[in-house]
Protein backbone atom coordinates (compact mmCIF):
# COMPACT_ATOMS: atom_id res chain seq x y z
CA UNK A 1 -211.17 139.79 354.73
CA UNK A 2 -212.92 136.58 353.13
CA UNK A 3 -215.86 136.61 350.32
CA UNK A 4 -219.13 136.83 352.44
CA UNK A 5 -221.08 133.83 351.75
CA UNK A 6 -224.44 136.36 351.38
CA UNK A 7 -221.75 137.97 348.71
CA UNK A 8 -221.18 134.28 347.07
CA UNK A 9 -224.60 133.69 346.62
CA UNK A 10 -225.52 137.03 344.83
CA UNK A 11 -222.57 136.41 342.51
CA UNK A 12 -223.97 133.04 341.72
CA UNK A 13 -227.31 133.94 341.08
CA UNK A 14 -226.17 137.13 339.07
CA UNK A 15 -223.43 135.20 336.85
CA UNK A 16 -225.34 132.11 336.37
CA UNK A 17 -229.06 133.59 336.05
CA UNK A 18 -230.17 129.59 336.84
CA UNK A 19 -229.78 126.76 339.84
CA UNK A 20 -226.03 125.24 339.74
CA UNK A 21 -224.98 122.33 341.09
CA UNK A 22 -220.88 121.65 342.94
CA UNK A 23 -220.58 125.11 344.16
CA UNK A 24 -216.68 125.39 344.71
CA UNK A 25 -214.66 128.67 345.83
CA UNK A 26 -211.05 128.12 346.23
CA UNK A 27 -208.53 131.07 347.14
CA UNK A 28 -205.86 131.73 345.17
CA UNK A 29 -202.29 133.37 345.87
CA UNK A 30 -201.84 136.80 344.75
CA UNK A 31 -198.10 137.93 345.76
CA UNK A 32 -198.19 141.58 346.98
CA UNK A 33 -201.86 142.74 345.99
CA UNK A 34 -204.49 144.30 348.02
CA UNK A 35 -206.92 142.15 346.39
CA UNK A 36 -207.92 138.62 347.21
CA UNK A 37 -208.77 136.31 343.90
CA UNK A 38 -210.59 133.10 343.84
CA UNK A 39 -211.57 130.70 341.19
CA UNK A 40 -215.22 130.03 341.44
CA UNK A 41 -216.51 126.95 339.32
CA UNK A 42 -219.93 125.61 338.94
CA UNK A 43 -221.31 122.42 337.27
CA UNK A 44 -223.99 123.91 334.77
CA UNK A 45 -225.87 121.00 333.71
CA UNK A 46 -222.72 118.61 333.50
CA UNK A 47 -220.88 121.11 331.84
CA UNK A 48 -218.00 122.88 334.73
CA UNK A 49 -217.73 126.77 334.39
CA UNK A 50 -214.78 128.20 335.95
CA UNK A 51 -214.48 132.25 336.58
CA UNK A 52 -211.79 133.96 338.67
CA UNK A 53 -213.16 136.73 341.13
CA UNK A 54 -211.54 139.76 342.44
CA UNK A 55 -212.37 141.29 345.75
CA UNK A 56 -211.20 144.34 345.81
CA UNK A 57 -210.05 145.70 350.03
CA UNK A 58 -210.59 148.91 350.41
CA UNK A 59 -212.22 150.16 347.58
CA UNK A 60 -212.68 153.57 348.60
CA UNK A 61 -208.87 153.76 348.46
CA UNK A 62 -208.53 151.86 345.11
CA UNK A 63 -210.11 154.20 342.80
CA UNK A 64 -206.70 155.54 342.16
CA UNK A 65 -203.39 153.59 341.39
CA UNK A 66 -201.60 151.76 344.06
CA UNK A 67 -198.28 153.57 342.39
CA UNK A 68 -196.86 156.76 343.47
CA UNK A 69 -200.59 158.09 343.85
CA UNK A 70 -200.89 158.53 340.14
CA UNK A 71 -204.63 159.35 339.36
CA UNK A 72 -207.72 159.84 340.97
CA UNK A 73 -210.87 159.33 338.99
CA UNK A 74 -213.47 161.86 340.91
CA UNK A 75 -216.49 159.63 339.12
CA UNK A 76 -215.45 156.94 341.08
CA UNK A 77 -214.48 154.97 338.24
CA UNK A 78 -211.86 151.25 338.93
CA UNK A 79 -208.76 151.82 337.12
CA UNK A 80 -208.56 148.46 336.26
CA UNK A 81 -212.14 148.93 334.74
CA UNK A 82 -210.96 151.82 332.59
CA UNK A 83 -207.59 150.42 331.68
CA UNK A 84 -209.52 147.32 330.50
CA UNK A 85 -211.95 149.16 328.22
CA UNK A 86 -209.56 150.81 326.30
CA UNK A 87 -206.78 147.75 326.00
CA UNK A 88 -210.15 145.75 325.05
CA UNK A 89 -210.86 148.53 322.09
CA UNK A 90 -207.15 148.48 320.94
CA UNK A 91 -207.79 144.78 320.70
CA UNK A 92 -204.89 143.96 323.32
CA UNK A 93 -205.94 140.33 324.84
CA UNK A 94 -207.16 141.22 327.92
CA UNK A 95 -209.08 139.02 330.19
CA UNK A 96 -213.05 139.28 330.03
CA UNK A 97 -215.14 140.73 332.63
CA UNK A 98 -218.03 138.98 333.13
CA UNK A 99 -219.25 140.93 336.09
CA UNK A 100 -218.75 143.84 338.30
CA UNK A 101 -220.29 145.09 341.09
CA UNK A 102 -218.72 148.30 342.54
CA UNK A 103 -220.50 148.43 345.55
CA UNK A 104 -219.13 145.73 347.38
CA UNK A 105 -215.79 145.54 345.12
CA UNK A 106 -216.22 142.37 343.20
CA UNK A 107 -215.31 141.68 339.94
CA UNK A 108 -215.84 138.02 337.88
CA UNK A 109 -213.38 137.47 335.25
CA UNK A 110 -212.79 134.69 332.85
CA UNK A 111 -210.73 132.06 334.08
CA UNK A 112 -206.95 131.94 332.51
CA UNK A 113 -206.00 129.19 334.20
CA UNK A 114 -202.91 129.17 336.35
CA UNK A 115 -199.69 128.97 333.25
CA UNK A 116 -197.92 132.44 333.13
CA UNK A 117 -194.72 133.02 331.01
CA UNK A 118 -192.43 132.41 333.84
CA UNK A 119 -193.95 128.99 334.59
CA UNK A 120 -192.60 128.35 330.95
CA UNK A 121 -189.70 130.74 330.30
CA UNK A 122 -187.75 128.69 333.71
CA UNK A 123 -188.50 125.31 331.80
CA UNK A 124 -188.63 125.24 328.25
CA UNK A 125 -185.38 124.73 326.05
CA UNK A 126 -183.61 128.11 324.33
CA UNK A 127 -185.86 128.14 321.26
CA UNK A 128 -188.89 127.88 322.34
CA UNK A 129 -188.60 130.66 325.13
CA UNK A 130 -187.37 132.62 322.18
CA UNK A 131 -190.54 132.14 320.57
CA UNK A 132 -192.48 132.70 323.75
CA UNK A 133 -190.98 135.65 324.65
CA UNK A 134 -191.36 136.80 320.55
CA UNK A 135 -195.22 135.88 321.25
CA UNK A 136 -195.27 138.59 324.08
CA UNK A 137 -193.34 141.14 321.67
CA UNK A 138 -195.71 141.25 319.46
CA UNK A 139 -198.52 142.22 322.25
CA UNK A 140 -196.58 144.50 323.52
CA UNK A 141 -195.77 146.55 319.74
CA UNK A 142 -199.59 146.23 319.62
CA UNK A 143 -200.39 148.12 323.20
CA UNK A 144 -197.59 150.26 321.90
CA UNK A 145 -199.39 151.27 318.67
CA UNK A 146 -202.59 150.48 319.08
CA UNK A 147 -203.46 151.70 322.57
CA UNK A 148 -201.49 154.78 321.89
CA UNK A 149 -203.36 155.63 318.83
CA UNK A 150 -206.01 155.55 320.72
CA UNK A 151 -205.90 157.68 323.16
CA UNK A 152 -207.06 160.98 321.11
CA UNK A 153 -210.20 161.88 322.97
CA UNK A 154 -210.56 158.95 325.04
CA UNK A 155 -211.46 159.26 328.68
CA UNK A 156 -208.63 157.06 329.55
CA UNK A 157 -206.68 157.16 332.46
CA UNK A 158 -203.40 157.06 331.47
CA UNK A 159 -203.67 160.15 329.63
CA UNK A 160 -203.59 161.70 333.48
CA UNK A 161 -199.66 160.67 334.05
CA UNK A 162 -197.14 160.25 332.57
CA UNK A 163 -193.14 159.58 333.72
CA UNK A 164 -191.17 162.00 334.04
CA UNK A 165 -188.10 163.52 335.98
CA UNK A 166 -189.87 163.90 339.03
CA UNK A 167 -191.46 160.33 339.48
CA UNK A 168 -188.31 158.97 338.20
CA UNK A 169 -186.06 160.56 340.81
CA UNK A 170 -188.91 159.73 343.93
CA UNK A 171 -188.46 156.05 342.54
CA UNK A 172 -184.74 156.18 343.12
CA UNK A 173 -185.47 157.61 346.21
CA UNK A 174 -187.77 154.75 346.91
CA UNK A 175 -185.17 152.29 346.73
CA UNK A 176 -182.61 154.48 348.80
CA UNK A 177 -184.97 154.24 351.48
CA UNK A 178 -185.72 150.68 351.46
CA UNK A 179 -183.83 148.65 348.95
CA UNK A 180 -180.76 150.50 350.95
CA UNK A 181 -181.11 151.60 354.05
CA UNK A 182 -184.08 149.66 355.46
CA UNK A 183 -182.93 146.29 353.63
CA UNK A 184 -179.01 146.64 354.82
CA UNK A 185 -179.75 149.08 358.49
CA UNK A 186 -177.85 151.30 357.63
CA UNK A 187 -177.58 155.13 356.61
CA UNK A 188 -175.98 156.80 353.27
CA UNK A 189 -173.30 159.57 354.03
CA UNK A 190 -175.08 162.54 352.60
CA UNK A 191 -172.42 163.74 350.50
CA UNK A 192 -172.62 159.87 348.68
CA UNK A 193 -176.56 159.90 348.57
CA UNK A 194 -176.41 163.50 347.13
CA UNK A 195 -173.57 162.82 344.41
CA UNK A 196 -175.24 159.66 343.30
CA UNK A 197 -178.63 161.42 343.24
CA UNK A 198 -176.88 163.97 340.72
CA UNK A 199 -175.99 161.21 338.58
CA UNK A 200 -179.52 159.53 338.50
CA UNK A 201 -181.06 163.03 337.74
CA UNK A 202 -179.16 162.90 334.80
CA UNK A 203 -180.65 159.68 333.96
CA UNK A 204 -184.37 160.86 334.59
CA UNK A 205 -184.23 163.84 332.40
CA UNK A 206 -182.57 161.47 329.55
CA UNK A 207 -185.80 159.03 329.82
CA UNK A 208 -187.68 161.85 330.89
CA UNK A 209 -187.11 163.84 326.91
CA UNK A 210 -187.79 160.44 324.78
CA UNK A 211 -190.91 160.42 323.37
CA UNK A 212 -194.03 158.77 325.32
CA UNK A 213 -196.33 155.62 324.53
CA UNK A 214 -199.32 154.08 326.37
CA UNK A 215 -197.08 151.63 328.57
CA UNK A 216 -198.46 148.82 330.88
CA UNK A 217 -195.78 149.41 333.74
CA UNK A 218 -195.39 146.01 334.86
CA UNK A 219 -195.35 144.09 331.49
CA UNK A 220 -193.32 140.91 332.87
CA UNK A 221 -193.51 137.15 332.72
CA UNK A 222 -195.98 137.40 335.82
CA UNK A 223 -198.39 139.52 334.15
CA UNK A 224 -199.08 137.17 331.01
CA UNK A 225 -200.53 134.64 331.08
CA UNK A 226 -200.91 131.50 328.35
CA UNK A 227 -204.34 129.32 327.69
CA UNK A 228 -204.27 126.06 326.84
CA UNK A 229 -204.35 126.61 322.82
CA UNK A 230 -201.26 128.52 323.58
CA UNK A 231 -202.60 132.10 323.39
CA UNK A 232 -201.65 134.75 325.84
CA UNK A 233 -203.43 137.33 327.82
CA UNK A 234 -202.13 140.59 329.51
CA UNK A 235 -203.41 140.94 333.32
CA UNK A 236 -202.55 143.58 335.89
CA UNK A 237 -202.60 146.52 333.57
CA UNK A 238 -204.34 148.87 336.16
CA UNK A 239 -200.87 151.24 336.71
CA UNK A 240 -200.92 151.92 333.40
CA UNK A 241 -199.70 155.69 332.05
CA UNK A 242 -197.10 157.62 329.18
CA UNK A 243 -193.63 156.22 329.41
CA UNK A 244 -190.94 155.17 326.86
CA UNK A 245 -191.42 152.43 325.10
CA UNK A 246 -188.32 150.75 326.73
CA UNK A 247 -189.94 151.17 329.87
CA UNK A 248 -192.07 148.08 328.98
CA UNK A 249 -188.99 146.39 327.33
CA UNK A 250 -187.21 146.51 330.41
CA UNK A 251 -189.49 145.40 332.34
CA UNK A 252 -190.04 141.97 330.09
CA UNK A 253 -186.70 141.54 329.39
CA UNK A 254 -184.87 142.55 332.46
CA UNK A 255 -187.31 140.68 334.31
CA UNK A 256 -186.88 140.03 338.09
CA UNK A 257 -188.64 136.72 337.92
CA UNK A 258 -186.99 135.32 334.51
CA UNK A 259 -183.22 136.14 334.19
CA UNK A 260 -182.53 136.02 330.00
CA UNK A 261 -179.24 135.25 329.20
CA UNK A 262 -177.82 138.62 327.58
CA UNK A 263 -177.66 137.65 324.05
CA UNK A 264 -181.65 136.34 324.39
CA UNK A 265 -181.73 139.85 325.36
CA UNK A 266 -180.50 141.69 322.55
CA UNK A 267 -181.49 139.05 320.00
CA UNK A 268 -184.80 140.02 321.15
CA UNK A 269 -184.69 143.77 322.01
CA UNK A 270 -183.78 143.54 317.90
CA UNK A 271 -187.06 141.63 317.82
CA UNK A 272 -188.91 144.66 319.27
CA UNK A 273 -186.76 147.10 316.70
CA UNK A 274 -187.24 145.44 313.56
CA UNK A 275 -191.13 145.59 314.46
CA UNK A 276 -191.62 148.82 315.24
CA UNK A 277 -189.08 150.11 312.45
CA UNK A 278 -192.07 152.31 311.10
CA UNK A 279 -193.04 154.17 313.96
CA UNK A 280 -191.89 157.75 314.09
CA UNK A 281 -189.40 157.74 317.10
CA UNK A 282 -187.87 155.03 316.45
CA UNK A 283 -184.51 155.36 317.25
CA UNK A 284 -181.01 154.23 315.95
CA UNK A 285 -179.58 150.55 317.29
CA UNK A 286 -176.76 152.24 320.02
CA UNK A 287 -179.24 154.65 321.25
CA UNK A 288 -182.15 152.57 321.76
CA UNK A 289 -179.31 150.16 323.74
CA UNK A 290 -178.32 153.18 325.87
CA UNK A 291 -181.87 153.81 326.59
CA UNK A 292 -183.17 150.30 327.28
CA UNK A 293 -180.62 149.87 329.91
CA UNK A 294 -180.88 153.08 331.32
CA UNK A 295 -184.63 152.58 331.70
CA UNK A 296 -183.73 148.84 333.27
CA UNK A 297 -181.35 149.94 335.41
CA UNK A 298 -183.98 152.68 336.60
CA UNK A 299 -186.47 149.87 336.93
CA UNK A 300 -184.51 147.21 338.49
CA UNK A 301 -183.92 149.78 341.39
CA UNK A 302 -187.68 150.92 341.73
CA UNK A 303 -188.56 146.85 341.64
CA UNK A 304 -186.08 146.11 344.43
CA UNK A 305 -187.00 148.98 346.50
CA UNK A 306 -190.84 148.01 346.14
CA UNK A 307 -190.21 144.59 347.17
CA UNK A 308 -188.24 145.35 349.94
CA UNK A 309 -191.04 148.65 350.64
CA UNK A 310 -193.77 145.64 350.29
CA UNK A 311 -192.32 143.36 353.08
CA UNK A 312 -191.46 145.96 356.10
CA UNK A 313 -195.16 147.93 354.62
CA UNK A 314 -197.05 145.37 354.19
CA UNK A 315 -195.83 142.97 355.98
CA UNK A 316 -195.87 140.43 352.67
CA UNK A 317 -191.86 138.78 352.28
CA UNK A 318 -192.86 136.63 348.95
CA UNK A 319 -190.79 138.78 346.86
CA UNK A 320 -187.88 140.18 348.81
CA UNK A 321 -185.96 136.50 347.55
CA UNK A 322 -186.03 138.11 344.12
CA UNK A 323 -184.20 141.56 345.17
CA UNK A 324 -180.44 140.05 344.56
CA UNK A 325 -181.01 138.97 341.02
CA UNK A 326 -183.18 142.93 340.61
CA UNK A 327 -179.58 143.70 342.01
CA UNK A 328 -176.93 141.71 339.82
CA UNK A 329 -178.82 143.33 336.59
CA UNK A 330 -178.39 146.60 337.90
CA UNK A 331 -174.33 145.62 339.01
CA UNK A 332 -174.11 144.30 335.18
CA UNK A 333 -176.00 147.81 333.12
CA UNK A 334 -174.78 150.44 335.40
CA UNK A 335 -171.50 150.74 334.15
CA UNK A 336 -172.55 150.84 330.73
CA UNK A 337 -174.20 154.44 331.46
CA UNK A 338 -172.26 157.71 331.65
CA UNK A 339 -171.23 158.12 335.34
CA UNK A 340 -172.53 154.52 336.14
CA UNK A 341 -169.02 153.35 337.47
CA UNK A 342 -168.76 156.29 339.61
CA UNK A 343 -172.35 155.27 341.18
CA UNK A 344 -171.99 151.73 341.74
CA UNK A 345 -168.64 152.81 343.31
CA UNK A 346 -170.23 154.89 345.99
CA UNK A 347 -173.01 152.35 346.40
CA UNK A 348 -171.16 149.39 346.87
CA UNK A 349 -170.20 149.33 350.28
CA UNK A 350 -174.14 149.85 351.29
CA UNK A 351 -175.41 146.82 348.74
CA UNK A 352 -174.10 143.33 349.32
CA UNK A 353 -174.76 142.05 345.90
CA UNK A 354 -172.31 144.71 344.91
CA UNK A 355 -169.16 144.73 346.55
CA UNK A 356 -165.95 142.38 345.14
């Protein structure tokens, strides 16, 4: 489904309010979304304005998260919409929205250009990725704090779900089914997949008892993106909900797109520590470890299962090529967990990126 150009030309008149000259709509890529995105420029008296627009498919279905079916808003109100105001009243760089028109799912949004954290995390020398990734540390103790603080009698959405044992356990389950036995054709003995599933229900009630923040969900090197002056802006915040706060740590640092070496890691998962060393559940060095790779090891498996879920589902492969690095972080944390040898054990001979 393509922009309408009756749809173009109302979004012009309504964004511009006066006659433009050098029209241009390109379309840009947008991995495994069910939203197209184009950057829309216009020459405004010699002077080139650039927006990005969001067409939103299916919008009757998109009034709830994309994610496990976590919320419904019965007013009819965008996640991404509500999500946005409050990150935009916690003062969390967010991009602008210029425009939105629910009716026919379109949404202009300042233009951020095209440089995300990966783009510069693969390229740049040690130190400055350490700074980079420092940068993105301190947004994310700010959604952290700020966003959480706020939610007292907001109307937010991610007040409406939260993590817990169940959703952890159906996202293990999620990459059973695919990131297992649809990715390899095969089919776990029972008494493995219900021995293994013991041990991970250990793990979701551990994460499940640590005390909840406002978390983005997919805080990764994808999902920020740098201007020109260097600043950086958080996109894709529409899943957000209540997590741990090393649910967002794990999901930077144990990135799928960016593999860290281990000590950048730590050296910055001390970053995050030394930061937040005020808040009230803050927890001691070897149990925050325990619970940041528990959390990435529980997120590595949910990201592997999605991609492979995205490619036989949706028919979309642009991500499966990132599953066996997802994989080799989940072969190096496992064992560090109670009962994690015993699981990669039993799993082995199903995963590839596993076995000796």
């Amino acid at each position: 489904m393509s922009l309408k150009p009756e749809q173009l030309d109302s979004l012009i008149n309504r964004l511009f309010r006066t006659a433009v000259d050098g029209v241009e709509l390109a379309r840009l890529p947008g991995d495994a979304s069910d939203r197209n995105y184009y950057r829309l420029s216009a020459d405004r008296g010699g002077r080139i304005s650039s927006y990005v627009v969001m067409q939103i498919l299916d919008l009757p279905n998109k009034l709830h998260s994309e994610e496990v079916m976590l919320y419904h808003d019965e007013n009819g109100e965008l996640p991404f919409i509500n999500i946005h105001r409050h990150l935009s009243h916690a003062g969390i760089p967010v991009p602008q929205v210029m425009l939105y028109d629910a009716v026919q799912g379109l949404m202009v949004l300042e233009d951020l250009g095209d440089v995300m954290l990966q783009d510069l995390a693969l390229t740049v020398e040690s130190a400055r990725r350490i700074e980079l990734y420092c940068a993105a540390l301190d947004i994310l103790v700010q959604i952290h704090r700020r966003a959480t603080k706020l939610l007292d009698g907001s109307d937010c959405m991610a007040t409406e779900q939260r993590f817990n044992t169940a959703m952890y356990q159906w996202e293990f389950e999620h990459f059973i089914e695919y990131g297992v036995e649809a990715r390899g054709g095969v089919k776990i003995e029972p008494a493995v997949r219900e021995r293994v599933k013991e041990i991970f229900a250990h793990y979701s009630r551990e994460l499940d008892a640590l005390p909840v923040v406002f978390t983005h969900r997919d805080f990764h090197s994808r999902n920020i993106m740098l201007l020109d002056d260097g600043r950086m802006r958080v996109i894709d915040f529409q899943d957000a909900l209540l997590a741990p706060r090393v649910y967002d740590l794990a999901s930077l640092l144990y990135d799928s797109y960016v593999e860290l070496p281990e000590e950048q890691i730590y050296q910055l998962l001390d970053y995050y520590d030394r930061a937040t060393a005020d808040e009230p559940d803050r927890k001691e060095q070897g149990e925050l470890r325990l619970h940041f790779e528990m959390a990435a090891v529980q997120r590595n498996l949910k990201a592997a299962g999605r991609f492979v879920y995205i490619q036989c589902v949706k028919g979309n492969d642009s991500l499966v090529k990132y599953v066996p690095q997802t994989l080799g972080y989940v072969r190096r944390n496992l064992p560090k967990l109670p009962r994690g040898a015993e699981a990669l054990e039993l799993l082995a001979p199903y995963v590839g990126e596993w076995r000796d």
